[in-house]
N, C-alpha and C. Protein backbone atom coordinates (compact mmCIF):
# COMPACT_ATOMS: atom_id res chain seq x y z
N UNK A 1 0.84 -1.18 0.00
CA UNK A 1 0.00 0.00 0.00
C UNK A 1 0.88 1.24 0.00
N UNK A 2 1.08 1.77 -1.41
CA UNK A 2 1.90 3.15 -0.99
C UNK A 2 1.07 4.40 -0.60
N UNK A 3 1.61 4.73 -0.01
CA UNK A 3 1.12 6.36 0.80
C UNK A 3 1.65 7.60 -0.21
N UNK A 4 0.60 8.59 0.24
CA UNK A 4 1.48 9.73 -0.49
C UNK A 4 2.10 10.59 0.29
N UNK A 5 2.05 10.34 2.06
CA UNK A 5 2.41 11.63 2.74
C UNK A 5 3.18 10.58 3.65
N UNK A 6 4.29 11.55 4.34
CA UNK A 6 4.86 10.45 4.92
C UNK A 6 4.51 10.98 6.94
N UNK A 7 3.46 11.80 7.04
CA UNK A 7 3.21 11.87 8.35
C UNK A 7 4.01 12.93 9.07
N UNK A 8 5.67 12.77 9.10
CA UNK A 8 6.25 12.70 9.88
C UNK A 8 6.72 12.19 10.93
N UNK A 9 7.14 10.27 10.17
CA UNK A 9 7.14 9.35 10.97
C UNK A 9 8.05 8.57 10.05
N UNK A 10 9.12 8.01 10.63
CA UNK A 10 10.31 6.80 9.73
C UNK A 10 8.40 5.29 8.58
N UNK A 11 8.88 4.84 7.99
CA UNK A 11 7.91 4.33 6.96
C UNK A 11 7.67 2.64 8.66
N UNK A 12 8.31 2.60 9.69
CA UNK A 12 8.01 1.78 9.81
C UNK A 12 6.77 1.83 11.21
N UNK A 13 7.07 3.12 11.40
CA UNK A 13 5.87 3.79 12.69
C UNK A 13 4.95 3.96 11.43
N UNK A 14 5.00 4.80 10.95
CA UNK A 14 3.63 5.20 9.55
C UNK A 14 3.13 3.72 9.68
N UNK A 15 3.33 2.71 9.08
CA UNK A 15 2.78 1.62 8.46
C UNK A 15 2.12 1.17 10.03
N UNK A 16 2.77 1.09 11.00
CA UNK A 16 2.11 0.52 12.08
C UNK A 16 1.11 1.66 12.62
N UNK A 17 1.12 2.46 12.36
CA UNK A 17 0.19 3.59 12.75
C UNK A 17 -1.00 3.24 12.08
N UNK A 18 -0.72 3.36 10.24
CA UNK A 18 -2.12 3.23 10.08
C UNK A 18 -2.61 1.66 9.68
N UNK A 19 -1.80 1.11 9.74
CA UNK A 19 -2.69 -0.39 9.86
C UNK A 19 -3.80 -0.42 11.74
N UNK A 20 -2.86 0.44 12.40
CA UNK A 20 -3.79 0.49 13.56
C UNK A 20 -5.02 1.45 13.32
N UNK A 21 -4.54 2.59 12.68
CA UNK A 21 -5.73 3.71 12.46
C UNK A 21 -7.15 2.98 11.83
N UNK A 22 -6.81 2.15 10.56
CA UNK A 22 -7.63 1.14 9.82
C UNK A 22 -8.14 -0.04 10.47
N UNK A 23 -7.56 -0.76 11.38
CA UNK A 23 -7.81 -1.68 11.94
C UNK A 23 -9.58 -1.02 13.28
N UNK A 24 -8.77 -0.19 13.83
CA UNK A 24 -9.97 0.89 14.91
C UNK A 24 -11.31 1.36 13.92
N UNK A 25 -11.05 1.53 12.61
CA UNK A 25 -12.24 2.15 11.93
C UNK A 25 -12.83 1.10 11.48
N UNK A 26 -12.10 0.78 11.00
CA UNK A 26 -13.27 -0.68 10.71
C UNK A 26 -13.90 -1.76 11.73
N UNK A 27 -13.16 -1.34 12.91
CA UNK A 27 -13.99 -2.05 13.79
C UNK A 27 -14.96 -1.46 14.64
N UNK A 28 -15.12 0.33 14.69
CA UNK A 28 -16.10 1.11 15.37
C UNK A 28 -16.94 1.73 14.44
N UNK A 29 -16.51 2.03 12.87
CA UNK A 29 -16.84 2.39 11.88
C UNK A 29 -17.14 4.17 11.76
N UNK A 30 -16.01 4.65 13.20
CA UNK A 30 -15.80 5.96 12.96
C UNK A 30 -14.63 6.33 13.91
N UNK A 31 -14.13 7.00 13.44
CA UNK A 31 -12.27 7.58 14.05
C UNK A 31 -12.75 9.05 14.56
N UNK A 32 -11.80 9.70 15.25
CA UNK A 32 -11.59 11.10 15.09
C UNK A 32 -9.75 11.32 14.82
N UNK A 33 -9.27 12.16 14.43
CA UNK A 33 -7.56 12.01 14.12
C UNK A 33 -7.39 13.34 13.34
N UNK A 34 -6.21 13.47 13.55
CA UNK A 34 -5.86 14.87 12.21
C UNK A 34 -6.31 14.64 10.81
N UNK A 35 -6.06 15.38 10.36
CA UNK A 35 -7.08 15.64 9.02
C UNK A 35 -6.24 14.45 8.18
N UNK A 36 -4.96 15.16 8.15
CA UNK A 36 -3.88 14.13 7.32
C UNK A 36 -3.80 13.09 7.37
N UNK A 37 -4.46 12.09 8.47
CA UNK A 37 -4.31 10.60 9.11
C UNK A 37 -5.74 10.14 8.71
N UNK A 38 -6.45 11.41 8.61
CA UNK A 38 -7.73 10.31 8.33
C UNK A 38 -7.99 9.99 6.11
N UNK A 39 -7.14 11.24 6.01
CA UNK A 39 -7.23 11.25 4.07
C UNK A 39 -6.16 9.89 4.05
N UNK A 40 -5.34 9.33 4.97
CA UNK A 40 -4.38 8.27 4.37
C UNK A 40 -5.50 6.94 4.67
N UNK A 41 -5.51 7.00 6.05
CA UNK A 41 -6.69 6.18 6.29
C UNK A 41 -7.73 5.75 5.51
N UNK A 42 -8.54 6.63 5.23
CA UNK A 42 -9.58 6.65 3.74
C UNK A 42 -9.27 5.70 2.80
N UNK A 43 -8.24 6.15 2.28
CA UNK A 43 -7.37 5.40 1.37
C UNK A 43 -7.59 3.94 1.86
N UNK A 44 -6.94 3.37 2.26
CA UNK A 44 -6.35 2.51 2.48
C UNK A 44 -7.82 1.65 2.97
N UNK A 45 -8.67 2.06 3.65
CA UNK A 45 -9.93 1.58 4.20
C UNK A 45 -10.80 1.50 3.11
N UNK A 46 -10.53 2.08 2.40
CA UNK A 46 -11.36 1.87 1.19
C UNK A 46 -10.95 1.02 0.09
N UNK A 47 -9.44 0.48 -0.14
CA UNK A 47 -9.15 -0.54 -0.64
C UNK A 47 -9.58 -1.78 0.03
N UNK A 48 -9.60 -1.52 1.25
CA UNK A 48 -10.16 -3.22 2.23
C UNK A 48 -11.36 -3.35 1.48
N UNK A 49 -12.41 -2.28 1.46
CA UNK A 49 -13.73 -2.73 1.64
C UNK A 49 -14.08 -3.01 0.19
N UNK A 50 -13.41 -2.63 -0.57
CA UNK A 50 -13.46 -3.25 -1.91
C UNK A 50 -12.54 -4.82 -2.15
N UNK A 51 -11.71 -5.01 -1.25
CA UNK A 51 -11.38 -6.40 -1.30
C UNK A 51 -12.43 -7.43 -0.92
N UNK A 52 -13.08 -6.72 0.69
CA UNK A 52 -14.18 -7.50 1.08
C UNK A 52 -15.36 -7.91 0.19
N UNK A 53 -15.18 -6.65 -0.87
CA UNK A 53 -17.19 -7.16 -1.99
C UNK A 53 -16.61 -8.32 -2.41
N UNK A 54 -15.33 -8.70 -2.63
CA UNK A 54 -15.00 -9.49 -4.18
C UNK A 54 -15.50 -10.98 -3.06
N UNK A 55 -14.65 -11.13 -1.62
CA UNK A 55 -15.25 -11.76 -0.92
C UNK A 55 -14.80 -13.65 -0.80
N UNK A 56 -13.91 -13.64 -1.63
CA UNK A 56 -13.38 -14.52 -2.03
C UNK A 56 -12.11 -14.95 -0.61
N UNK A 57 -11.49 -16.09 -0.77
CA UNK A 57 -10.60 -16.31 -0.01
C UNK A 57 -9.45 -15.63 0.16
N UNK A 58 -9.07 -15.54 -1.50
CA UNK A 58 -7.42 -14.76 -1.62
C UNK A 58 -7.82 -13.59 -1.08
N UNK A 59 -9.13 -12.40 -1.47
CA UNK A 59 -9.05 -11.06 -0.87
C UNK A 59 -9.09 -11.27 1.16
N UNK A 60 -9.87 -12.20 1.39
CA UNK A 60 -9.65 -12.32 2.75
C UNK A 60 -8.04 -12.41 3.26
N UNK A 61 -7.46 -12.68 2.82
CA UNK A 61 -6.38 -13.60 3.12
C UNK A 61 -5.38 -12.28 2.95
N UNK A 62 -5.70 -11.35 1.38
CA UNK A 62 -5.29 -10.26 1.78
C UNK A 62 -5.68 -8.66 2.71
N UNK A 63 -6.67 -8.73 3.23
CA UNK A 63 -6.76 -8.28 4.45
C UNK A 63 -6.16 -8.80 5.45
N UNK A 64 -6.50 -9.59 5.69
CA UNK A 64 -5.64 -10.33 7.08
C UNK A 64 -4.37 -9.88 6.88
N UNK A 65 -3.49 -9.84 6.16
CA UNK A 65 -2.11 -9.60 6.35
C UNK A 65 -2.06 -7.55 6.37
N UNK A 66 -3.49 -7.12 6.23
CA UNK A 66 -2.76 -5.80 6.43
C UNK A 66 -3.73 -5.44 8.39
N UNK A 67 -4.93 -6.00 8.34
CA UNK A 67 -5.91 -5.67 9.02
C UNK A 67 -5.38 -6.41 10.65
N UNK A 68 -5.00 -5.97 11.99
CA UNK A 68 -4.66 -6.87 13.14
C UNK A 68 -5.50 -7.78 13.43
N UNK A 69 -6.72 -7.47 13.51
CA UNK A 69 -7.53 -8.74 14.26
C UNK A 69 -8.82 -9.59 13.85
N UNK A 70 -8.85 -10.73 13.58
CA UNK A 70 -9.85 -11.58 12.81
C UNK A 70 -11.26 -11.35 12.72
N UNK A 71 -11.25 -10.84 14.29
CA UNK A 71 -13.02 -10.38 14.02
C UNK A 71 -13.29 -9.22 13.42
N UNK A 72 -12.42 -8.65 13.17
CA UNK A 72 -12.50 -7.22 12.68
C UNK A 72 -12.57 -7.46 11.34
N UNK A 73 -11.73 -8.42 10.52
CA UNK A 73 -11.88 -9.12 8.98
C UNK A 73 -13.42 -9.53 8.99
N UNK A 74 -13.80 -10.55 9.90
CA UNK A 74 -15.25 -11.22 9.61
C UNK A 74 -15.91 -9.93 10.10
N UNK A 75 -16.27 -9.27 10.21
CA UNK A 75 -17.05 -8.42 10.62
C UNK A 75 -17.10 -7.34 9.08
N UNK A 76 -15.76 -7.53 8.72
CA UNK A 76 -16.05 -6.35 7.43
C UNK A 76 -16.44 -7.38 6.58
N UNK A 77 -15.62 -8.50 6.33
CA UNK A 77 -17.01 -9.64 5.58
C UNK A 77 -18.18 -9.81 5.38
N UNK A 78 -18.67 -9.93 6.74
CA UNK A 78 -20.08 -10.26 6.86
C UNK A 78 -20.81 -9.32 7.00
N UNK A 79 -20.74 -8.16 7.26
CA UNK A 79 -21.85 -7.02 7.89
C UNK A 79 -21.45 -5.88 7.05
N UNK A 80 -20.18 -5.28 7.07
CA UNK A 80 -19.54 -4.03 5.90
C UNK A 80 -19.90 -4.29 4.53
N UNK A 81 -19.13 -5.02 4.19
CA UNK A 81 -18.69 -5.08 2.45
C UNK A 81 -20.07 -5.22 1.49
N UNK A 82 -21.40 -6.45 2.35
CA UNK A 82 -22.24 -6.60 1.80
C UNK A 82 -23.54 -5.13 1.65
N UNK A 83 -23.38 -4.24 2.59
CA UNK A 83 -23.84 -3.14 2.92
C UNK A 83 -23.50 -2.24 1.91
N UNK A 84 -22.45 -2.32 1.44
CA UNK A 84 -21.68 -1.54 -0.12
C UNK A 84 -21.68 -2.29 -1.42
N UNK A 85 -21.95 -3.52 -1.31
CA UNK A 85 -22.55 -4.25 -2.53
C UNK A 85 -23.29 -3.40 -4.29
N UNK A 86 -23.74 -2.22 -4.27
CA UNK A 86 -24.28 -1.45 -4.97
C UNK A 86 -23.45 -0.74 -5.35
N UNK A 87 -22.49 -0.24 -4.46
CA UNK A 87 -21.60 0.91 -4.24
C UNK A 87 -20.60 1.27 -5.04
N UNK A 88 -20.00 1.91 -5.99
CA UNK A 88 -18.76 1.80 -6.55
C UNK A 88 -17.86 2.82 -6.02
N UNK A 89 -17.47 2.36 -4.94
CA UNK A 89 -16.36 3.48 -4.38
C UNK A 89 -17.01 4.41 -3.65
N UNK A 90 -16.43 5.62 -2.41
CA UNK A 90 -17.03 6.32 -1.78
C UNK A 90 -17.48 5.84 -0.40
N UNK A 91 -16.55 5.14 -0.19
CA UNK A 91 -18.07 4.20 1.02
C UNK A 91 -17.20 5.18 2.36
N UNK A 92 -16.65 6.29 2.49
CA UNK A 92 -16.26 6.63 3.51
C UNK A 92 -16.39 8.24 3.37
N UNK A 93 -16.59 9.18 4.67
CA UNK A 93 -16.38 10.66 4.67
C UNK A 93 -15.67 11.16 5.66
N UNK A 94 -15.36 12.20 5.20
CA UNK A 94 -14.19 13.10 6.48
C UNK A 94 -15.02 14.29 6.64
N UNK A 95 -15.28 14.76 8.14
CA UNK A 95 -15.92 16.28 8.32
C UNK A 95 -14.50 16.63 8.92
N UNK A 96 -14.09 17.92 8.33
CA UNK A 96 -13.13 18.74 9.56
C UNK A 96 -14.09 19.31 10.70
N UNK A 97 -13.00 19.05 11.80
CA UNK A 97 -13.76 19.74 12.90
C UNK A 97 -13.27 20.85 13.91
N UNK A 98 -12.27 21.48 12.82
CA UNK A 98 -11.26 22.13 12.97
C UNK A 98 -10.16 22.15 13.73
N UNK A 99 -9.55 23.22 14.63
CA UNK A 99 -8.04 22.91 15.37
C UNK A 99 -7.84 22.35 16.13
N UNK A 100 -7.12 21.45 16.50
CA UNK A 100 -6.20 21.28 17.91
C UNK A 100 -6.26 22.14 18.59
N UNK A 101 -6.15 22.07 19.98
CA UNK A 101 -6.27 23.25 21.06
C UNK A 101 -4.74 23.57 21.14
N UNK A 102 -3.57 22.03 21.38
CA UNK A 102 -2.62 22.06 21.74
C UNK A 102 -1.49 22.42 20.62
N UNK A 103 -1.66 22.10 19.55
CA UNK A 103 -0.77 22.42 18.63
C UNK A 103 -1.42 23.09 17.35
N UNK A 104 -2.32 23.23 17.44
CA UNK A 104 -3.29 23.75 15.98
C UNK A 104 -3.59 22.68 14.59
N UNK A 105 -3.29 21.32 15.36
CA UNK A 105 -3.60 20.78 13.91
C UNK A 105 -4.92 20.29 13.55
N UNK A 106 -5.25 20.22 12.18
CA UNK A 106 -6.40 20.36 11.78
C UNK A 106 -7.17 19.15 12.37
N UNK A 107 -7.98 19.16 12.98
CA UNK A 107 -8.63 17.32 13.39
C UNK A 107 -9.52 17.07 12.21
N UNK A 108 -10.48 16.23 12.09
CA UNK A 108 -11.25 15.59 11.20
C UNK A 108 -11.63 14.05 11.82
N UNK A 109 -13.07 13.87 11.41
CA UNK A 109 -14.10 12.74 11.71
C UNK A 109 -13.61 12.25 10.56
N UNK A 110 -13.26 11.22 10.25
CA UNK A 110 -13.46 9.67 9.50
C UNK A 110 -14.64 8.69 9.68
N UNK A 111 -15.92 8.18 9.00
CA UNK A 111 -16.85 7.72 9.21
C UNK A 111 -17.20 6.80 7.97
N UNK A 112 -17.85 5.60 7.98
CA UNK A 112 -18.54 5.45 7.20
C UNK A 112 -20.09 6.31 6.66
N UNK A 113 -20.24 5.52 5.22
CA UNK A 113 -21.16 6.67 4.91
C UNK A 113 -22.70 5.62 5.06
């Protein structure tokens, strides 16, 4: 999964960051995070859930190797992916909700739609 921003983090915190950021959204099916974490997020959450329509073993099999925890795979299996079945892309939104108190950075909601 290449990224286009690198955070401000070596590529091996980034990758564990947002496999965790992705892993939390798909299992509550809404984040809050800086603006920048939730547009990578997006990304990347939105390639899962298009692996999940196809639904097959190999796409399972490739979630699992990006997604931490199993119920969180069967859960976008069984209850997500079929919910977007119609869908071609889009299945996620970001509201800004503007600054940080502590440093000014931009926050933003990540949600399904």
């Amino acid at each position: 999964m290449a990224t286009l921003r690198k955070l401000g983090r070596p590529t091996d915190q980034r990758t564990a960051m947002l496999r965790s950021l992705v892993t939390n959204f798909l299992k509550t099916g809404r984040i809050e995070t800086t603006f920048y974490r939730a547009k990578e997020t997006k990304n990347i959450a939105e390639k899962m859930i298009t692996l999940a329509k196809r639904g097959d073993l190999h796409a399972r099999r490739q979630v699992l190797a990006y997604v931490h925890e199993e119920e969180v795979v069967k859960n976008l299996f069984d209850n997500i992916a079929p919910k977007y079945a119609e869908r071609n892309g889009g299945y996620t939104r970001i509201l800004k909700t503007g600054p940080r108190r502590g440093d000014g950075a931009e926050k933003a909601i990540l949600e399904l739609v």
